[in-house]
Protein backbone atom coordinates (compact mmCIF):
# COMPACT_ATOMS: atom_id res chain seq x y z
CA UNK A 1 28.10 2.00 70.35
CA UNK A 2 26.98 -1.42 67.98
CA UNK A 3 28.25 -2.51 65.41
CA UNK A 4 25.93 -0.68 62.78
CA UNK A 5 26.84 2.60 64.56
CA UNK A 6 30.53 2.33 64.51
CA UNK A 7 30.36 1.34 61.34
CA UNK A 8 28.44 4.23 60.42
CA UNK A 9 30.88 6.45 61.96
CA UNK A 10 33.90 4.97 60.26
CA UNK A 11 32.39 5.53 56.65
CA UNK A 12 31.75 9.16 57.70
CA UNK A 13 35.42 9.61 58.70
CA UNK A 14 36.42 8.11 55.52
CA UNK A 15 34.71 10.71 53.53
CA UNK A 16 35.94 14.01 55.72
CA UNK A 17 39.68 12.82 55.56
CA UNK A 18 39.30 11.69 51.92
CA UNK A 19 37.35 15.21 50.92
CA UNK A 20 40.48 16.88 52.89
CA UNK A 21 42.94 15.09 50.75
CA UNK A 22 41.36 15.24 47.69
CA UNK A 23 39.77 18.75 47.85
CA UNK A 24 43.42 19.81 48.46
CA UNK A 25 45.24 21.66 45.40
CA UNK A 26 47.88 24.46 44.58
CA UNK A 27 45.62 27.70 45.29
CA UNK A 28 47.47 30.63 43.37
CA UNK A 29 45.20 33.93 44.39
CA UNK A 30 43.54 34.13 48.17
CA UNK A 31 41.28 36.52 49.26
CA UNK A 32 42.60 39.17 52.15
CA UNK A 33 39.93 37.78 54.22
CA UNK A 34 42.03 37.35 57.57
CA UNK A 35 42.77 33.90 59.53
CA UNK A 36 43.49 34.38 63.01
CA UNK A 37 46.39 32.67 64.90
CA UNK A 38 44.45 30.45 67.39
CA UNK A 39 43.62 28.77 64.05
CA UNK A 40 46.81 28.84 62.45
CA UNK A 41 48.11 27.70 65.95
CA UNK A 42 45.67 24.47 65.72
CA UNK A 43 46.70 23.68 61.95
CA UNK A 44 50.58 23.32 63.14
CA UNK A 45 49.71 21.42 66.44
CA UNK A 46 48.10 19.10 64.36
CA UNK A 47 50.31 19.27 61.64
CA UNK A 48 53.09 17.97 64.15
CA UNK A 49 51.55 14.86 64.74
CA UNK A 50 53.15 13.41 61.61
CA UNK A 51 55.54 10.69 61.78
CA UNK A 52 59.33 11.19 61.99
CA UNK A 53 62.39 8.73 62.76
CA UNK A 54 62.86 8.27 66.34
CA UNK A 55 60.38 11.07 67.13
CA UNK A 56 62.94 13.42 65.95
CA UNK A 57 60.28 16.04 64.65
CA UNK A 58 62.55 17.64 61.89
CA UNK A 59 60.99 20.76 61.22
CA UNK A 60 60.90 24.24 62.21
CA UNK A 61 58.27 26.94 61.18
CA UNK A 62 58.45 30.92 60.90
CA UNK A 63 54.73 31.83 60.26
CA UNK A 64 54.29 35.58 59.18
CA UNK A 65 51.94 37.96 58.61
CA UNK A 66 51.16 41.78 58.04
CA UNK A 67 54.77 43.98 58.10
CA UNK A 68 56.92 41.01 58.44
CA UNK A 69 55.30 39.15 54.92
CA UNK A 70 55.49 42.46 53.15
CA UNK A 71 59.19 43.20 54.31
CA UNK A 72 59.59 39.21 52.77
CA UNK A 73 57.91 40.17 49.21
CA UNK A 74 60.00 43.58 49.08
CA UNK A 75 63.09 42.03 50.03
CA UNK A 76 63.06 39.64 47.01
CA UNK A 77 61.07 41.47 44.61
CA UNK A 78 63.63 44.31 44.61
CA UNK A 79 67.10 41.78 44.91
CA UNK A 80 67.34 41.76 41.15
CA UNK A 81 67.39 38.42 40.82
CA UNK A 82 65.35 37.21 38.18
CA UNK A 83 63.91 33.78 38.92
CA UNK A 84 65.57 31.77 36.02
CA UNK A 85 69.12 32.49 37.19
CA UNK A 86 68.54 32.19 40.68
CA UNK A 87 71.12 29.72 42.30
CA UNK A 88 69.36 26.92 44.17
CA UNK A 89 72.55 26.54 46.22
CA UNK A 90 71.16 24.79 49.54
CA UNK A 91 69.50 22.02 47.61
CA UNK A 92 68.33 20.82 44.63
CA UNK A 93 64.25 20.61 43.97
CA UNK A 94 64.66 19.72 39.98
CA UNK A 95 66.34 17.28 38.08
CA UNK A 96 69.22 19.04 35.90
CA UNK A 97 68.13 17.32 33.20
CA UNK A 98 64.26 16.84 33.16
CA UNK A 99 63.22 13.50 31.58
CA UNK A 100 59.77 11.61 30.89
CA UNK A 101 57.31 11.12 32.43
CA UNK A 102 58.30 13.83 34.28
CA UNK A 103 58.25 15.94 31.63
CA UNK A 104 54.91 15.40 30.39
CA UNK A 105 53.65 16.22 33.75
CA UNK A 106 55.53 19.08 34.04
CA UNK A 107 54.63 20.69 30.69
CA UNK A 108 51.14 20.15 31.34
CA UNK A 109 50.58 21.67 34.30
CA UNK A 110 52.57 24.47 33.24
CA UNK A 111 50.30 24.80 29.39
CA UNK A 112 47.23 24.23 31.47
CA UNK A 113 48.33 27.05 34.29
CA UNK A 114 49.35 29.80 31.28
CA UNK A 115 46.16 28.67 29.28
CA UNK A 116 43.66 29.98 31.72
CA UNK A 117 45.95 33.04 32.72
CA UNK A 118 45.92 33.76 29.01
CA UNK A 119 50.07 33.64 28.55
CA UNK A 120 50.94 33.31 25.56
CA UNK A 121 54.12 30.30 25.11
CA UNK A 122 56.37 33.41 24.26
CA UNK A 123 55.11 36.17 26.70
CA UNK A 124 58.12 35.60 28.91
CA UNK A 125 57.19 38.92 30.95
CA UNK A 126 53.96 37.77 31.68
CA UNK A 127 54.92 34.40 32.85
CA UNK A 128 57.84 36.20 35.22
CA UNK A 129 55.18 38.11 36.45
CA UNK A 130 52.74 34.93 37.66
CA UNK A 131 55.95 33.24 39.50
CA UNK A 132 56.68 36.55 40.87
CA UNK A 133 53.44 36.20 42.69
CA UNK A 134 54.72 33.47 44.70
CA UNK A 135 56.78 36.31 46.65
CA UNK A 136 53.65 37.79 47.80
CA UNK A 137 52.56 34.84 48.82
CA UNK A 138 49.78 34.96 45.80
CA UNK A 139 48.11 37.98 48.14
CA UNK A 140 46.96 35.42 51.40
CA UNK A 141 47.12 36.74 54.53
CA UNK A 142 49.25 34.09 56.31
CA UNK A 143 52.98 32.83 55.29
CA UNK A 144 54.97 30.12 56.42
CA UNK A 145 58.53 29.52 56.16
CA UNK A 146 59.36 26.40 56.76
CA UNK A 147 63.38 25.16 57.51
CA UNK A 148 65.35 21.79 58.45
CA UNK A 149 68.78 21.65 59.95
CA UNK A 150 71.35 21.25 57.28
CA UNK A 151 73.27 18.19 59.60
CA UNK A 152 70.10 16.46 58.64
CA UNK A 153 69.83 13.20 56.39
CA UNK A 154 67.28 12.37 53.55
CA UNK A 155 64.87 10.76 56.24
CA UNK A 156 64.41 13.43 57.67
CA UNK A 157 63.68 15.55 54.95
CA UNK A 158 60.99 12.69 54.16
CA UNK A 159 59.77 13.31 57.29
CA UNK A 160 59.37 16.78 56.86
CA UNK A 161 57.24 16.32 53.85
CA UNK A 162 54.43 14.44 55.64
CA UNK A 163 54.41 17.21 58.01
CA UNK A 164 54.23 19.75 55.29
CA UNK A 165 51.39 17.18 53.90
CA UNK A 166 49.50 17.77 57.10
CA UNK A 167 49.39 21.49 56.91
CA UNK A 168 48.00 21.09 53.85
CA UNK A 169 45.16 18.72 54.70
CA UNK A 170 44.82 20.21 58.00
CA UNK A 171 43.78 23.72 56.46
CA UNK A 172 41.31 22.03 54.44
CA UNK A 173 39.46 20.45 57.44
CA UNK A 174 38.89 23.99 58.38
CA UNK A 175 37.92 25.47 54.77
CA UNK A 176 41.23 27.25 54.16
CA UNK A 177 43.09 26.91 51.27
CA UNK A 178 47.02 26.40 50.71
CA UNK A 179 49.83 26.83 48.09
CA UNK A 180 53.39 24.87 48.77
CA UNK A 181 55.80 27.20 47.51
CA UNK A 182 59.47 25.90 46.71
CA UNK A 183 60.25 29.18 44.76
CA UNK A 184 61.44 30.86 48.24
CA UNK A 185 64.11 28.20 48.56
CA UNK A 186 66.90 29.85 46.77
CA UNK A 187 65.73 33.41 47.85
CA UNK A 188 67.33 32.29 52.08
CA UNK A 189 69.74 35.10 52.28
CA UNK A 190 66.93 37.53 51.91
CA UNK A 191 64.98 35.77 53.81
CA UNK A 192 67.47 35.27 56.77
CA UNK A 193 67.65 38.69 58.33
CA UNK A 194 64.40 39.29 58.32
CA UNK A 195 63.39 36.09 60.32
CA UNK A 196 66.34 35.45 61.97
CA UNK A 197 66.75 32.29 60.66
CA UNK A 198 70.23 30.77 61.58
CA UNK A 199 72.96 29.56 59.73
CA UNK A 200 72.37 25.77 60.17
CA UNK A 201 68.71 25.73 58.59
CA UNK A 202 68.03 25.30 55.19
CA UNK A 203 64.79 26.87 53.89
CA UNK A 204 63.26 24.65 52.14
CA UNK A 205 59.68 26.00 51.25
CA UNK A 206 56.84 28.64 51.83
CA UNK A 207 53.45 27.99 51.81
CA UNK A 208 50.42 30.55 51.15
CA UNK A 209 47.57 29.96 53.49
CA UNK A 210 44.13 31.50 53.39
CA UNK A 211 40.70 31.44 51.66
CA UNK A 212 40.23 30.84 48.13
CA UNK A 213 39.44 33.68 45.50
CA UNK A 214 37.15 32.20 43.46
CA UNK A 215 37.18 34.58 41.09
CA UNK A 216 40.31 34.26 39.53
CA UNK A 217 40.93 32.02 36.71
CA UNK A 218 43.93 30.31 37.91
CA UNK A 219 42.26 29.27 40.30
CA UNK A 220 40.33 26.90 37.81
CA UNK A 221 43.27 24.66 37.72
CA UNK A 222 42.45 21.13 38.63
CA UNK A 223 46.16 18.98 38.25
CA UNK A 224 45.51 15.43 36.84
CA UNK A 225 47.08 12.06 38.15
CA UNK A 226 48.52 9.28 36.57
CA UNK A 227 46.14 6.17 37.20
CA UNK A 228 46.87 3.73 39.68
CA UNK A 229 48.02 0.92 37.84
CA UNK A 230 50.70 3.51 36.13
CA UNK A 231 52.77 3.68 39.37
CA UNK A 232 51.73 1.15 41.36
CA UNK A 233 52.64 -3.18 41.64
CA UNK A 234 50.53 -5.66 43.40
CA UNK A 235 52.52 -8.66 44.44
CA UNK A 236 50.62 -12.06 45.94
């Protein structure tokens, strides 16, 4: 291969991995269309190749589907407890005390969300009833679970992030959609029995995977970022 041709083939790698990346957002309603396992299978293979601290590969996955993700949606749709006094007793995801930028960001998002659903700033039923969606995994046809050992440090939860990163981009590179879901977090002990998760993990997310419904107008949502030269220092 010459020069011009390699070159060639760089900029179109650039602009699949970049369209990955950047065509990646929260998806909140999938179609039922089904996506088999060989391809969920390929997603977390690949997925695995992200970096971790002495190749310690911090994360462990409980992918589920069919009975298994409805038994997961009844278990904490009928626990009684309402998402606003939940305890988030294995970790933190918040601040206690939210403070700005942050909580621009976080209003905005959250106006913008509620503006195309229609929700009003005082229908508190309504809004109860979008988060409960994330307990049906907003209706896609594959769940994850995804845990961490709880003798783990901070690195390796860092680590765990880029390999939840790679799901996500992963699943794009193969036209499926995803939604990162720390609501099941505080929700473990119903989700322990049911998986069989032990003791020592700590779950520390879901994610929704499927195709996008199109149709719905949450779905509409496009999240902005703060520019560049916000957040980031050059230094000669």
């Amino acid at each position: 291969m010459d020069m011009r041709s390699e070159q060639a083939a760089g900029a179109d790698v650039t602009e699949i991995v970049d369209e990955a990346i950047t065509s990646r957002r929260s998806v909140r309603a999938f179609l039922p269309d089904p996506v088999n396992e060989e391809t969920v299978r390929e997603i977390l293979e690949v997925a695995a190749r992200a970096p971790s601290g002495t190749n310690m590969q911090p994360w462990k996955v409980y992918v589920v589907t069919g009975k298994t993700k409805h038994a997961i949606s009844d278990a904490i749709l009928t626990s009684g407890i309402r998402a606003e006094k939940v305890e988030w007793d294995e970790y933190k995801y918040y601040p206690s005390q939210f403070f700005e930028p942050y909580l621009t960001r976080r209003r905005a998002v959250g106006f913008a969300l509620y503006n195309l659903l229609g929700i009003g700033r005082r229908d508190v039923e309504r809004m109860r009833e979008q988060h409960d969606r994330n307990f049906v995994f907003f209706d896609a046809p594959v769940g994850m679970i995804v845990t961490i050992d709880r003798r783990l440090e901070v690195g390796s939860w860092l680590d765990l992030g880029m390999f939840i990163e790679n799901i996500l981009i992963a699943a794009r590179g193969r036209g499926l959609h995803t939604c990162p879901q720390a609501a099941f977090a505080p929700y473990h002990r119903q989700l322990r029995p049911i998986l069989d998760i032990p003791e020592n993990e700590v779950v520390v997310c879901g994610v929704a995977l499927g195709y996008e419904d199109k149709s719905k107008p949450e779905n509409q949502l496009r999240s902005e970022r703060a520019p560049l030269d916000e957040w980031t220092v050059f230094k000669d």
